[in-house]
PDB file of N, CA and C in Angstrom:
ATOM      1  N   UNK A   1      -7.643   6.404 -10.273  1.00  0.00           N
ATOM      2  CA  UNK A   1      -6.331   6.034  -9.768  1.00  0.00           C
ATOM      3  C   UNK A   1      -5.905   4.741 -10.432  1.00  0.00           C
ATOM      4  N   UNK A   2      -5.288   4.442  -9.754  1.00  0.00           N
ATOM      5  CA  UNK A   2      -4.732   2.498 -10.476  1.00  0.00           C
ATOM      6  C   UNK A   2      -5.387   1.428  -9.947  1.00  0.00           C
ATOM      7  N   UNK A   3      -6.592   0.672 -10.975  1.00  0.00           N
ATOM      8  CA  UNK A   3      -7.189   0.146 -11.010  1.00  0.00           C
ATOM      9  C   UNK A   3      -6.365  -1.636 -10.053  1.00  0.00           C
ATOM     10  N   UNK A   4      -4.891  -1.823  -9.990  1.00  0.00           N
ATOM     11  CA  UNK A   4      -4.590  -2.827  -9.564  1.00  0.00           C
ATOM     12  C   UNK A   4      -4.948  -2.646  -7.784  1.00  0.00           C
ATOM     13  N   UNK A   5      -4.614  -1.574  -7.575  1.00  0.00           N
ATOM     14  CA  UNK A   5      -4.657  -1.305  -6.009  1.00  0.00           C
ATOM     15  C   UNK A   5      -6.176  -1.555  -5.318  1.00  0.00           C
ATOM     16  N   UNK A   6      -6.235  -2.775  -4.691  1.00  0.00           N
ATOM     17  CA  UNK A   6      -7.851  -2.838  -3.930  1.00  0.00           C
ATOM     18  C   UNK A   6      -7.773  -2.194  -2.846  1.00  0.00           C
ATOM     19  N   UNK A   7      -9.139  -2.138  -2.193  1.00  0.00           N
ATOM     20  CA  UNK A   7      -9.403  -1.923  -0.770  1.00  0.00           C
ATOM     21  C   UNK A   7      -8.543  -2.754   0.495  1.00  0.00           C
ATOM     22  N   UNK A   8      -7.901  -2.219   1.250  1.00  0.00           N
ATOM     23  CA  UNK A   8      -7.610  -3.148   1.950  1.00  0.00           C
ATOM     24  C   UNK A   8      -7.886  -3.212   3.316  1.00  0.00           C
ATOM     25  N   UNK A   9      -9.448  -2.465   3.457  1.00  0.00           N
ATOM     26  CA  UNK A   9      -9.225  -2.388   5.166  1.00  0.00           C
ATOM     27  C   UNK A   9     -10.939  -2.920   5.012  1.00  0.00           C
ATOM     28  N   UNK A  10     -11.463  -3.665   6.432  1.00  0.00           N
ATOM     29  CA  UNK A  10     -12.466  -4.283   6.713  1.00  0.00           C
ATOM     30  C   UNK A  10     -13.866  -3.279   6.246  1.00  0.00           C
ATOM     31  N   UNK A  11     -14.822  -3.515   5.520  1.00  0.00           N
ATOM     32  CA  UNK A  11     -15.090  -5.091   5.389  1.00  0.00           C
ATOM     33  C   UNK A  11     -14.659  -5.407   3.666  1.00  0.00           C
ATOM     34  N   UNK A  12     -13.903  -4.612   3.244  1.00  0.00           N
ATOM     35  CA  UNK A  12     -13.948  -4.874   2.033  1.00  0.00           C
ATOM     36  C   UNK A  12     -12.791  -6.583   1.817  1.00  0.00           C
ATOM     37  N   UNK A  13     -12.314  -6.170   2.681  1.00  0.00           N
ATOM     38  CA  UNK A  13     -11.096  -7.912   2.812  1.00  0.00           C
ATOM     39  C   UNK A  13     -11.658  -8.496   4.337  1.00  0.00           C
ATOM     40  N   UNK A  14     -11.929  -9.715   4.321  1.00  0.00           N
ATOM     41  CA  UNK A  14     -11.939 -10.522   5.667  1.00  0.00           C
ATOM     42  C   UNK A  14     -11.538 -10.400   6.437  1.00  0.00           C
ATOM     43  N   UNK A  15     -10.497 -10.264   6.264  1.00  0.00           N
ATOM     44  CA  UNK A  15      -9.352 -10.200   7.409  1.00  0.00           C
ATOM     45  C   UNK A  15      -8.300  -8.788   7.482  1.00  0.00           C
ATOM     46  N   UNK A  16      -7.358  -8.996   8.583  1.00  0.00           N
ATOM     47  CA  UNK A  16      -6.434  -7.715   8.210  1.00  0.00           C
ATOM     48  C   UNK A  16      -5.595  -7.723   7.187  1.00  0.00           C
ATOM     49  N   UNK A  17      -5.720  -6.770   6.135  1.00  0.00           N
ATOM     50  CA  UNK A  17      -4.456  -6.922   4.748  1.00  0.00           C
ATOM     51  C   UNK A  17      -2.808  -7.661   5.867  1.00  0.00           C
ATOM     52  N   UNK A  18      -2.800  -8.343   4.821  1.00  0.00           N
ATOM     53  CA  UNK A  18      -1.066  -8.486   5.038  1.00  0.00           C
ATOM     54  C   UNK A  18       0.027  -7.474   5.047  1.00  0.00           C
ATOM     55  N   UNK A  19       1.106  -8.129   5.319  1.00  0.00           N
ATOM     56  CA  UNK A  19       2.421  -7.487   4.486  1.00  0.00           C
ATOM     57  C   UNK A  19       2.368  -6.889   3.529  1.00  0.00           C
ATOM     58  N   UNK A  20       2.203  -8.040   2.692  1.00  0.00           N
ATOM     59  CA  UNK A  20       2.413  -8.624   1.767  1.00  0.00           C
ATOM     60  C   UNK A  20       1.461  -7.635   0.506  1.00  0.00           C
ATOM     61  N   UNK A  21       0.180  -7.651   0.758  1.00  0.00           N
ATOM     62  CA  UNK A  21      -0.961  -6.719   0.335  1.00  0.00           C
ATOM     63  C   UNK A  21      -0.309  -5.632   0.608  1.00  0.00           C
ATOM     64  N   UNK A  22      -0.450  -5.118   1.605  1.00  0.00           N
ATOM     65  CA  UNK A  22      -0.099  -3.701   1.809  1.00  0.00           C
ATOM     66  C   UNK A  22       1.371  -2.950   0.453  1.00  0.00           C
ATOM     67  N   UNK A  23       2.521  -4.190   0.722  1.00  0.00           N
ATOM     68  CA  UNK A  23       3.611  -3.620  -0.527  1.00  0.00           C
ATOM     69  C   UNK A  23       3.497  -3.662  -1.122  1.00  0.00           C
ATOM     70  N   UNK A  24       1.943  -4.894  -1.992  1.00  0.00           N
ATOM     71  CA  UNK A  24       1.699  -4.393  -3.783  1.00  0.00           C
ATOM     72  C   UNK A  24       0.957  -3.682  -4.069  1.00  0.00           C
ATOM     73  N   UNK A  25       0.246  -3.142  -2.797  1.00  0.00           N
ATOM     74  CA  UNK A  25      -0.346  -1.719  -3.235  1.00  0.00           C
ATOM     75  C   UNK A  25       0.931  -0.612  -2.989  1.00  0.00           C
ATOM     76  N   UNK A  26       1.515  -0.466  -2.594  1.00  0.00           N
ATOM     77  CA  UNK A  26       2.617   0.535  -2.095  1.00  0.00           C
ATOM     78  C   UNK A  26       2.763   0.644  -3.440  1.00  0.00           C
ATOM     79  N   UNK A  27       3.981  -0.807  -3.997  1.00  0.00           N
ATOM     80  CA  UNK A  27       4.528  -1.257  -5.455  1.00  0.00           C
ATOM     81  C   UNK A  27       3.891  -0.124  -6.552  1.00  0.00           C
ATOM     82  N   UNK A  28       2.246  -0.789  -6.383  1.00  0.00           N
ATOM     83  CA  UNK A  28       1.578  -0.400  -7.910  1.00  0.00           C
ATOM     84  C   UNK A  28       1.221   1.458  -7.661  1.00  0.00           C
ATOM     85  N   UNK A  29       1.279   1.820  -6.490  1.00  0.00           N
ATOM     86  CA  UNK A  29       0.955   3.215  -6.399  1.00  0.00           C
ATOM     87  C   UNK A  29       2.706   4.056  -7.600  1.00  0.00           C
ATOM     88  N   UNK A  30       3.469   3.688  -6.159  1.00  0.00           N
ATOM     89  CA  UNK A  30       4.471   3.965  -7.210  1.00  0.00           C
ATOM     90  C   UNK A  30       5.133   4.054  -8.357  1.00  0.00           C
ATOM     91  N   UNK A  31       4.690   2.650  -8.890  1.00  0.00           N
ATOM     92  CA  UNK A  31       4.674   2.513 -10.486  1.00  0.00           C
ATOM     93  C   UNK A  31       3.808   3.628 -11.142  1.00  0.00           C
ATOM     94  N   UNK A  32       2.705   3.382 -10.515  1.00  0.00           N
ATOM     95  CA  UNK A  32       1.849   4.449 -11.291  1.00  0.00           C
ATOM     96  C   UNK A  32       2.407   6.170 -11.229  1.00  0.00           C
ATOM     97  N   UNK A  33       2.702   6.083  -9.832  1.00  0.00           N
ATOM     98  CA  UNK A  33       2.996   7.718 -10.031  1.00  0.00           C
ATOM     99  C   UNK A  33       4.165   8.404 -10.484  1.00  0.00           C
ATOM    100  N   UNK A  34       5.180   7.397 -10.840  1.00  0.00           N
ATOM    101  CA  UNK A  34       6.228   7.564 -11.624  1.00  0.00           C
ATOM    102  C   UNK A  34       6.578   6.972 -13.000  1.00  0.00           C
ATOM    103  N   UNK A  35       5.360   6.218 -13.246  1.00  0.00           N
ATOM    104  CA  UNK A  35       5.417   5.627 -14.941  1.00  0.00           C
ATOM    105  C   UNK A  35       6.803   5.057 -15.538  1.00  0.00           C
ATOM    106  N   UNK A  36       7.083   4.287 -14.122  1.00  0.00           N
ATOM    107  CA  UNK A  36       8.038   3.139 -14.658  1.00  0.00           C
ATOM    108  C   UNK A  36       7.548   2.085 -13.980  1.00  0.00           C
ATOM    109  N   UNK A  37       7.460   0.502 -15.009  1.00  0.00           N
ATOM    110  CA  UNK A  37       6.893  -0.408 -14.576  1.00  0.00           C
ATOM    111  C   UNK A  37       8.392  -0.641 -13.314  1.00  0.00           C
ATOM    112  N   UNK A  38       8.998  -0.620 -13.815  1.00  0.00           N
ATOM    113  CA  UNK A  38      10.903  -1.519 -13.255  1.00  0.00           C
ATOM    114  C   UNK A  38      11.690   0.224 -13.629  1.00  0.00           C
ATOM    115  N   UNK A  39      12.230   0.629 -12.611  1.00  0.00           N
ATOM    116  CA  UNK A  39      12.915   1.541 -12.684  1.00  0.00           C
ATOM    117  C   UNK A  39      14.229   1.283 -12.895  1.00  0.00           C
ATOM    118  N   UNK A  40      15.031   2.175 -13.921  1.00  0.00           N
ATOM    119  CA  UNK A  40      16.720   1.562 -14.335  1.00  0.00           C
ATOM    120  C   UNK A  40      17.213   1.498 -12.760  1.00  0.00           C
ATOM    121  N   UNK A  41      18.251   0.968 -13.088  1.00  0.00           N
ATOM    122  CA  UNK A  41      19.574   0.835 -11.917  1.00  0.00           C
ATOM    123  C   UNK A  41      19.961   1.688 -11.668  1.00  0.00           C
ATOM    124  N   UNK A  42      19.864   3.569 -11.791  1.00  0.00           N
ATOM    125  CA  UNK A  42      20.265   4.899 -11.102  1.00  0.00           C
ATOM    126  C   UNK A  42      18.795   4.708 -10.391  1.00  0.00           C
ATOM    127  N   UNK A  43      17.478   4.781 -10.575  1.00  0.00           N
ATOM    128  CA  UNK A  43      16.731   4.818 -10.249  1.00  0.00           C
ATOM    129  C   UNK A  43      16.189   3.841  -9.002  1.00  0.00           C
ATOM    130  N   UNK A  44      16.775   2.829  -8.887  1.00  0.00           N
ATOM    131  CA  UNK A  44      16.169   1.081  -8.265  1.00  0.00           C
ATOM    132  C   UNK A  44      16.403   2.034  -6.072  1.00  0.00           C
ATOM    133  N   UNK A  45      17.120   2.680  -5.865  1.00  0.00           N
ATOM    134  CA  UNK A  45      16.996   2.973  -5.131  1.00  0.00           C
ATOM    135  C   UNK A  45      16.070   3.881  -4.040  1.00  0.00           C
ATOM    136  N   UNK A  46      15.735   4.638  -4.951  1.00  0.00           N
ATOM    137  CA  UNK A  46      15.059   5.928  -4.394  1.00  0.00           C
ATOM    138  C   UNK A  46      13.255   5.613  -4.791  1.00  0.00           C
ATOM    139  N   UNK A  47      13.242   4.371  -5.643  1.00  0.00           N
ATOM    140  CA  UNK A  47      11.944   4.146  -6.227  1.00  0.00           C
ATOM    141  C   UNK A  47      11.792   2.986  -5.074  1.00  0.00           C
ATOM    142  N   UNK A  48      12.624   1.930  -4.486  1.00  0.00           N
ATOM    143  CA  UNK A  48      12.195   0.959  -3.353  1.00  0.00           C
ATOM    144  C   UNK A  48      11.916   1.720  -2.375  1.00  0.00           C
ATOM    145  N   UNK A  49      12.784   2.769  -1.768  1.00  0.00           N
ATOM    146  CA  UNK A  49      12.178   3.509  -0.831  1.00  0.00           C
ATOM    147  C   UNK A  49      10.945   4.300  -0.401  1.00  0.00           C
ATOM    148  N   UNK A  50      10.674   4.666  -1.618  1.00  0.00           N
ATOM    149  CA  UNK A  50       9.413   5.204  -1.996  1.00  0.00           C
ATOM    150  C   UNK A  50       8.398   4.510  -1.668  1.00  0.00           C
ATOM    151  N   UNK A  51       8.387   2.850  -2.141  1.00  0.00           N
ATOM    152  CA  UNK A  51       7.156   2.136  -1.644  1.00  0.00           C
ATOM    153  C   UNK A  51       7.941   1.355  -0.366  1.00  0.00           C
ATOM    154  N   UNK A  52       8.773   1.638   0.631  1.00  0.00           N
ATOM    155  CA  UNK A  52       9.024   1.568   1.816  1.00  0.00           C
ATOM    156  C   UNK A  52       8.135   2.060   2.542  1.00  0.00           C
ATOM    157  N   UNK A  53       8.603   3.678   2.228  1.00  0.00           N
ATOM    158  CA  UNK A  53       7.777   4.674   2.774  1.00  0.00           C
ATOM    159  C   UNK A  53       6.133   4.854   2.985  1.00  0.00           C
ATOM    160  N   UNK A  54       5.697   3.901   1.328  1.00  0.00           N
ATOM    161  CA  UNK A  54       4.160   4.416   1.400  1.00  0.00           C
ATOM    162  C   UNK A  54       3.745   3.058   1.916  1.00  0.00           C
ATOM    163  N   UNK A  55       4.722   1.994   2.155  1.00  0.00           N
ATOM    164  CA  UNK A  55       3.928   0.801   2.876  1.00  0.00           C
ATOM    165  C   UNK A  55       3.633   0.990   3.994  1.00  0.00           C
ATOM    166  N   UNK A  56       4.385   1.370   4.909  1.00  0.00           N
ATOM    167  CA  UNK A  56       4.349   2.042   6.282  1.00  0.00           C
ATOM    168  C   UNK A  56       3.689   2.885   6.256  1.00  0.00           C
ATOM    169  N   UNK A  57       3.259   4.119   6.023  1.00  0.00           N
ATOM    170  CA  UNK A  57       2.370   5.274   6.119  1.00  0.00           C
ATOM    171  C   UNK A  57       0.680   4.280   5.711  1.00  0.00           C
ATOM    172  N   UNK A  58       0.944   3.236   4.739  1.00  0.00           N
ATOM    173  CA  UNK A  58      -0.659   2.220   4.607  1.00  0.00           C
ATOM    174  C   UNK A  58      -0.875   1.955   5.380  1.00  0.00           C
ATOM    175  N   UNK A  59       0.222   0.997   6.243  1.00  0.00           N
ATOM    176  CA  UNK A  59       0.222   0.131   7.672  1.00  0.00           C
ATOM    177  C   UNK A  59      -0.603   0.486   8.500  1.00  0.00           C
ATOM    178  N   UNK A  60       0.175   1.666   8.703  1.00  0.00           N
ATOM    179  CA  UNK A  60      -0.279   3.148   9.948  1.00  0.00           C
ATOM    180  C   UNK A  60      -1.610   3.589   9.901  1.00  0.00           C
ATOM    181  N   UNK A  61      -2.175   3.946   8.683  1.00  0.00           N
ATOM    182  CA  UNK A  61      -3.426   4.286   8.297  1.00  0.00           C
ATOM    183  C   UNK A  61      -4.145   2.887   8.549  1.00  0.00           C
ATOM    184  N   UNK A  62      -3.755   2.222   7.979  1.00  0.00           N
ATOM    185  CA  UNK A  62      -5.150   0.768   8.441  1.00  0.00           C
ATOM    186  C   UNK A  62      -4.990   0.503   9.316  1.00  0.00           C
ATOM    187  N   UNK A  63      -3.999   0.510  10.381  1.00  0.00           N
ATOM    188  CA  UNK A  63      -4.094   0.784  11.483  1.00  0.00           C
ATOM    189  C   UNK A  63      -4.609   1.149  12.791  1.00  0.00           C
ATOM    190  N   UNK A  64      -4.883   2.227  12.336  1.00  0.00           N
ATOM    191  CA  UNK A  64      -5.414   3.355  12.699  1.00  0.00           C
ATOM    192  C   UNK A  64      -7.042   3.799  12.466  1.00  0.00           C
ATOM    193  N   UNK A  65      -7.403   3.399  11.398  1.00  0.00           N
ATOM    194  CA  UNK A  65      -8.746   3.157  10.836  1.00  0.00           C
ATOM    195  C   UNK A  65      -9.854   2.446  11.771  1.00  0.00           C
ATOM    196  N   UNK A  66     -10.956   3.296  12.016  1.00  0.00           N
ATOM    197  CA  UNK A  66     -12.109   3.361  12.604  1.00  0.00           C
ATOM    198  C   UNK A  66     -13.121   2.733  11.510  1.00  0.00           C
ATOM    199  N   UNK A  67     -13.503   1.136  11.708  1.00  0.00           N
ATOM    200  CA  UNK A  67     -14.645   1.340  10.896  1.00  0.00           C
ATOM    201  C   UNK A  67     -16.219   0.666  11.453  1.00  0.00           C
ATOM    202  N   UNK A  68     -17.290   1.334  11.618  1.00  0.00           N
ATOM    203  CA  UNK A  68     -18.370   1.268  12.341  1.00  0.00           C
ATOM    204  C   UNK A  68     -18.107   1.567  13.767  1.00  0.00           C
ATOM    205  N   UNK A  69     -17.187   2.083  14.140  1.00  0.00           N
ATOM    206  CA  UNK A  69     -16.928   2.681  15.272  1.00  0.00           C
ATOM    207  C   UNK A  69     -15.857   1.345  16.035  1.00  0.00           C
ATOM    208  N   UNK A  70     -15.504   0.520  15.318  1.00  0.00           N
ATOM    209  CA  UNK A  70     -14.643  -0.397  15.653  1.00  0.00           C
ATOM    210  C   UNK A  70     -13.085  -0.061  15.407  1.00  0.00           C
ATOM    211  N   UNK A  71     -11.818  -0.567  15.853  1.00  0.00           N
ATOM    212  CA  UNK A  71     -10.588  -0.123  15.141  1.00  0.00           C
ATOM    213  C   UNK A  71     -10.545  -1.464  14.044  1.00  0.00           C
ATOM    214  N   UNK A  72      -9.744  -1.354  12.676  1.00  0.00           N
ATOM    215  CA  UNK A  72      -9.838  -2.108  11.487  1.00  0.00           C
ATOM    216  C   UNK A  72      -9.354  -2.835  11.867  1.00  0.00           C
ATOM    217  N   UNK A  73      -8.320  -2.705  12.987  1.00  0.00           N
ATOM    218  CA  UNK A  73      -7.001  -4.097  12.786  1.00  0.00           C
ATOM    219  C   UNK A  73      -7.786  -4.702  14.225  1.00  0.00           C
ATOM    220  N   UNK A  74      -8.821  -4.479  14.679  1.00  0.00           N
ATOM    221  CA  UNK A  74      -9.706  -5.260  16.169  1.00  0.00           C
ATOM    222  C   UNK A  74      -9.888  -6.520  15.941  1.00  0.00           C
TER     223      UNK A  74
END
């Protein structure tokens, strides 16, 4: 996959990923799966939404994430 995107759920990070984490993995997924670093100006719309979408669906999942029988975000 794309080597920029880390782990972001315990114990691989200290703490709970950020925001902030969570949208530059969103960012770099998208870049990657559409092979534009910066999408033109027809494009700038439907490509922010995209990592809208997959930031929230991350959120949700780390969220949600069980690890050692603990919840991630505990």
């Amino acid at each position: 996959m794309c080597r920029s995107i880390k782990t972001l759920r315990p114990p691989a990070l200290p703490e709970e990923a950020t925001e902030e984490e969570i949208r530059a993995a969103a960012l770099q997924f998208v870049r990657k799966v559409s092979g534009f670093r910066a999408p033109a100006a027809h494009n700038r719309e439907v490509f922010d939404h995209a990592v809208d979408v997959i930031a929230q669906a991350t959120a949700e999942l780390l969220d949600g994430l069980e690890v050692r029988g603990q919840r991630a975000s505990a």
